[in-house]
Protein backbone atom coordinates (compact mmCIF):
# COMPACT_ATOMS: atom_id res chain seq x y z
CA UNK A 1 19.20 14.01 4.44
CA UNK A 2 16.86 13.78 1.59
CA UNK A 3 13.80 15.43 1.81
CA UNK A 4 11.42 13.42 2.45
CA UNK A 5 7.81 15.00 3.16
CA UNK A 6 5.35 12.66 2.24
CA UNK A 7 5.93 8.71 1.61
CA UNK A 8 3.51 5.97 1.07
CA UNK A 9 4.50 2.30 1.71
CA UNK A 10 3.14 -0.39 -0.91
CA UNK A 11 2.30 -3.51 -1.33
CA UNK A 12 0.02 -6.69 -1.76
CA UNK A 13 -1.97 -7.71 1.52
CA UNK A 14 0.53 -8.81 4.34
CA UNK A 15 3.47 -7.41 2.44
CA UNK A 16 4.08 -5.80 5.95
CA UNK A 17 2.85 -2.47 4.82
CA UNK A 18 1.12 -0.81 8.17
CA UNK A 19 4.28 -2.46 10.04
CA UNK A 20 6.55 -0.47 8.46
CA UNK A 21 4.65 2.76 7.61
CA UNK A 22 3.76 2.99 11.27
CA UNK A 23 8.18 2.37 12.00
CA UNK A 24 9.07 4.89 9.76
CA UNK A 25 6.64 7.67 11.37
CA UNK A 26 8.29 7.23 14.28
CA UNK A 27 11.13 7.78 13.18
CA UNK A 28 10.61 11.12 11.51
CA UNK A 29 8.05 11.55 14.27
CA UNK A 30 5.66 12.40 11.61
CA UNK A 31 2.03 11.58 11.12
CA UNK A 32 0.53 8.39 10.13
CA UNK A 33 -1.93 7.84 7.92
CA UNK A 34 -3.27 4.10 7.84
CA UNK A 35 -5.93 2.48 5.83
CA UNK A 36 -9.15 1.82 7.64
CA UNK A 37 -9.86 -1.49 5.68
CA UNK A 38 -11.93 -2.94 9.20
CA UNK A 39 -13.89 -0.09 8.32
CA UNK A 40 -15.55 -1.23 5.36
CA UNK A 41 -18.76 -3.22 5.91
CA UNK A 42 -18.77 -4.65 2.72
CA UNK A 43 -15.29 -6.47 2.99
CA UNK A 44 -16.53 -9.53 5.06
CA UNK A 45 -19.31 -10.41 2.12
CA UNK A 46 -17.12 -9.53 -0.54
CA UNK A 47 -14.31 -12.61 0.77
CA UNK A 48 -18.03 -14.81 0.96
CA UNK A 49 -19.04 -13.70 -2.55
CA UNK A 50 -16.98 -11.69 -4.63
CA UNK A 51 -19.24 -10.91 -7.86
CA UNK A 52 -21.99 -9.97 -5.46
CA UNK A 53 -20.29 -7.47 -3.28
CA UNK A 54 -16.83 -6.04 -5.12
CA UNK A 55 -18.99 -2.84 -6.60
CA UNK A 56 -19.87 -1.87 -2.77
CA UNK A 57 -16.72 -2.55 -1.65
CA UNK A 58 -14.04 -0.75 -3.61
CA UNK A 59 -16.50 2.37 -4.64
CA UNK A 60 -16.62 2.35 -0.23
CA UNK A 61 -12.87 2.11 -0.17
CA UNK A 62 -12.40 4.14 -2.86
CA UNK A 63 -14.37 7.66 -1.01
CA UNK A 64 -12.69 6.28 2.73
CA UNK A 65 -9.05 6.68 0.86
CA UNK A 66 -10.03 9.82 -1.08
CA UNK A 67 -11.73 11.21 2.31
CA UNK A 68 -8.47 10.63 4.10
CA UNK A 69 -6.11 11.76 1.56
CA UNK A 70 -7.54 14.47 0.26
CA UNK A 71 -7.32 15.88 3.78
CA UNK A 72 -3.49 16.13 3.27
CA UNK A 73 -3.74 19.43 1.54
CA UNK A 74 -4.77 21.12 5.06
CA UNK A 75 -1.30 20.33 6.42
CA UNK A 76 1.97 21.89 5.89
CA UNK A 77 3.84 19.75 3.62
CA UNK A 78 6.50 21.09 4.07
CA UNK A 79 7.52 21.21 7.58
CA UNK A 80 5.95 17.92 8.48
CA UNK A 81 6.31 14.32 7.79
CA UNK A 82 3.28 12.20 6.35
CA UNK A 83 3.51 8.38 6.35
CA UNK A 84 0.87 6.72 4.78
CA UNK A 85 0.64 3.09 4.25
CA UNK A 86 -1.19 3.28 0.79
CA UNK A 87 -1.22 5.42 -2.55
CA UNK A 88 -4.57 5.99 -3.95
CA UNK A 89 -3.63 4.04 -6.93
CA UNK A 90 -4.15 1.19 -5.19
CA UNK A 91 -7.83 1.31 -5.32
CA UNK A 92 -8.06 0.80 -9.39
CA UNK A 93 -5.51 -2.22 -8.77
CA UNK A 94 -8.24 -3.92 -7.04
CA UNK A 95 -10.95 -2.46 -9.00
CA UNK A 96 -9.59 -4.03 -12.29
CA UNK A 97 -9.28 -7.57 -10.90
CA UNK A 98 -12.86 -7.25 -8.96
CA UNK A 99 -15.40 -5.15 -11.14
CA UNK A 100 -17.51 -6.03 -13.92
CA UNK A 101 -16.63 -4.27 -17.50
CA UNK A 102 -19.79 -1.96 -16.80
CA UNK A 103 -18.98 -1.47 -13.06
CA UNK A 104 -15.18 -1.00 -13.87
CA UNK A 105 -16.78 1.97 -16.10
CA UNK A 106 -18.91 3.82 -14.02
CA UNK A 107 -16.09 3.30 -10.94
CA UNK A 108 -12.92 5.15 -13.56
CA UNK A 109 -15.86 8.12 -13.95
CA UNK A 110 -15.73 8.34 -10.56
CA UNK A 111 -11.93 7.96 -10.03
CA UNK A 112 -10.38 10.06 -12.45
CA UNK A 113 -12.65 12.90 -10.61
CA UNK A 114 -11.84 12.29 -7.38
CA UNK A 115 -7.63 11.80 -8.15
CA UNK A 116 -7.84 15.16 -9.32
CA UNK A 117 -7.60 16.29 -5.63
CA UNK A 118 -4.85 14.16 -4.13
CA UNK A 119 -1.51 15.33 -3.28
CA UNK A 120 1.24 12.97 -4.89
CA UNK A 121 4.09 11.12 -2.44
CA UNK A 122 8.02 12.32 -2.92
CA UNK A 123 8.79 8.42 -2.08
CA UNK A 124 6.77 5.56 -2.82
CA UNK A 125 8.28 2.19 -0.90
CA UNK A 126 6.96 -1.28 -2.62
CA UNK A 127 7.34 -3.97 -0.52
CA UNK A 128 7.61 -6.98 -2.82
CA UNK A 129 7.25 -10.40 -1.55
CA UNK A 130 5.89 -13.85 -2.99
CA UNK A 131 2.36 -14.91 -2.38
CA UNK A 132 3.64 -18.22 0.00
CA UNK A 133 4.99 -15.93 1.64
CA UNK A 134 1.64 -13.34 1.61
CA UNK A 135 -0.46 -16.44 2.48
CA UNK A 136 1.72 -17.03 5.59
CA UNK A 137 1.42 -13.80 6.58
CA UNK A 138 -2.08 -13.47 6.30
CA UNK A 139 -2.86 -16.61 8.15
CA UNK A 140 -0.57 -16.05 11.22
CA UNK A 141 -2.03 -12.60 11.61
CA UNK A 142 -6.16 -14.23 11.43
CA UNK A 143 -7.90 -11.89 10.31
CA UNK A 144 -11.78 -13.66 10.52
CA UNK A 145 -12.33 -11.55 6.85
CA UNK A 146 -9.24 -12.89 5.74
CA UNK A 147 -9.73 -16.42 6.55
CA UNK A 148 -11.49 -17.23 2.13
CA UNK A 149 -8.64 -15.12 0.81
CA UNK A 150 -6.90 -17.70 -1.97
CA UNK A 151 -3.77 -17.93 -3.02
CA UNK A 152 -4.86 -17.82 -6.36
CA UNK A 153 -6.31 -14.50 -5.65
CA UNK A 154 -2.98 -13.30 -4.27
CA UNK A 155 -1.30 -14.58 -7.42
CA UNK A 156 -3.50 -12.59 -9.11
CA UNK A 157 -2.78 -9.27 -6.96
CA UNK A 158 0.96 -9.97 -6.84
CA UNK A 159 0.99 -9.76 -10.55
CA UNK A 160 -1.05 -6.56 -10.95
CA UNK A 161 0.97 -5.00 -8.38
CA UNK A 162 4.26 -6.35 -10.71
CA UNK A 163 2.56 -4.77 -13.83
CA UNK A 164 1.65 -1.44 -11.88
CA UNK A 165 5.21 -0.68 -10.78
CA UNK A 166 6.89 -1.65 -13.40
CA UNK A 167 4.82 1.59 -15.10
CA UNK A 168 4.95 3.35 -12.33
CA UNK A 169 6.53 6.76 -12.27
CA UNK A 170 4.29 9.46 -10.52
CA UNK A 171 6.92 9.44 -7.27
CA UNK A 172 10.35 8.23 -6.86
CA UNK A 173 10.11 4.29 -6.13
CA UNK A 174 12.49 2.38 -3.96
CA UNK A 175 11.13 -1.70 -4.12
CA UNK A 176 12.29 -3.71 -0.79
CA UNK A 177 12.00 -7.58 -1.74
CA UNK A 178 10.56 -8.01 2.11
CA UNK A 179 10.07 -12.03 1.73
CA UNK A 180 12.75 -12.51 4.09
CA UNK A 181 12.89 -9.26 5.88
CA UNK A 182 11.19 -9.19 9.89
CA UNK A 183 9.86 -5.31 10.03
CA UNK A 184 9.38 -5.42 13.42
CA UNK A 185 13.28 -5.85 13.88
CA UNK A 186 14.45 -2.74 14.89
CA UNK A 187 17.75 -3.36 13.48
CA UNK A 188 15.85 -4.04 9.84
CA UNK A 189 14.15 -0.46 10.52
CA UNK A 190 17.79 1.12 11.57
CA UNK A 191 19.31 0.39 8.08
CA UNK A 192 15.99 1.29 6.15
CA UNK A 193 15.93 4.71 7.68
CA UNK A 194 19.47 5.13 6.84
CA UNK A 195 19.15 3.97 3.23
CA UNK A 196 16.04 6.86 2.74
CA UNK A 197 18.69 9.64 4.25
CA UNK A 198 20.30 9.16 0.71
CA UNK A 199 17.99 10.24 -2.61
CA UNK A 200 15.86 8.21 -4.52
CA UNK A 201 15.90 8.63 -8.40
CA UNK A 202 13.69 7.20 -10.01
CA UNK A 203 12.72 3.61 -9.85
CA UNK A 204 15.23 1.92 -7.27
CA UNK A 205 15.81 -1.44 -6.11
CA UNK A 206 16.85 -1.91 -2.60
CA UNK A 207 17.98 -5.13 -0.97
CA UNK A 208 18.72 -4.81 3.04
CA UNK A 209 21.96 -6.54 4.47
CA UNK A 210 21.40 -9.93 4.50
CA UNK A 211 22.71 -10.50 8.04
CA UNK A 212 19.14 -9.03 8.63
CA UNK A 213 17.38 -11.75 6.93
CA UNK A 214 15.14 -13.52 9.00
């Protein structure tokens, strides 16, 4: 079994992230750490006027995520599991597509201080999928906040997320192409689970049976 202490699941929004971070905890009966996006009162205005709102936004998202990450460090890595459904990276994703040059400025000040302080995942999963596919998603689950999200605006995040991986090489990084994959199928879960009992080296690709295709 590899050892597998801490992994963060990745992706755009409704790339089935939570779903499957919240599977694999079971799993390894470990602890879950999810994103408190409804948490953020800033979100709802920011979908009604981006330029207006992004600074308040992503500098609140970007203390909630340190806040709960950074917390990490007071449990034994070691002996027990951590699922999170985010990587703290995430945060300057967004913050380069949403912030002004002189906002983008003053928020890199403040996060290159803070990422100082948070533990790194031994996996990183990166749940591709295309933004039809995102925008379905997003609608069937109706969100009210999520209701102005474009899909030009997903295009946009799909390809930063693209260009962030492709560089990416702080953990070991196994990228699911989930367009066609249900995570709530148990049977989807089973073959994951056995797939992360084997190592990840590196930058992996990782492409589930398609008899499990929905």
């Amino acid at each position: 079994m590899a050892s597998l202490n801490y992994i963060a699941v990745e992706g755009v929004i409704g790339a089935g992230k939570t779903t499957l971070a919240t599977a694999l905890a079971e799993r390894y009966a470990g602890r879950l750490v999810l994103e408190r996006f409804d948490e953020n009162p800033f979100l709802a205005d920011f979908y009604k006027n981006p330029a207006q709102n992004a600074f308040s936004t992503q500098i609140f998202f970007l203390l909630e995520r340190y806040r709960q990450l950074s917390r990490l460090h007071a449990f034994d890595l070691f002996h027990e599991t951590i699922v999170a459904d985010y990587i703290f990276e995430k945060d300057s994703i967004f913050a380069n597509i949403n912030l002004s040059e002189p906002e983008l400025r003053l928020y890199c000040e403040i996060e290159q201080y803070l990422h100082r302080e948070i533990p790194q995942p031994n996996l990183v999963i990166y749940l591709k999928a295309s933004p039809p596919t995102l925008m379905r998603r997003i609608r069937k689950r109706g969100r009210p906040y999520e209701k102005r999200i474009t899909e030009k605006y997903i295009e946009t995040l799909v390809a930063a997320y693209e260009h962030f991986f492709f560089q990416y090489d702080e953990s070991a990084l196994l990228v699911i192409n989930s367009d066609r994959l249900d995570l709530e199928n148990p049977a989807v879960i089973d073959e994951l689970f056995s797939r992360l009992a084997e190592p990840v080296r590196g930058a992996e690709f990782y492409n589930p049976d398609e008899t499990l295709w929905g």
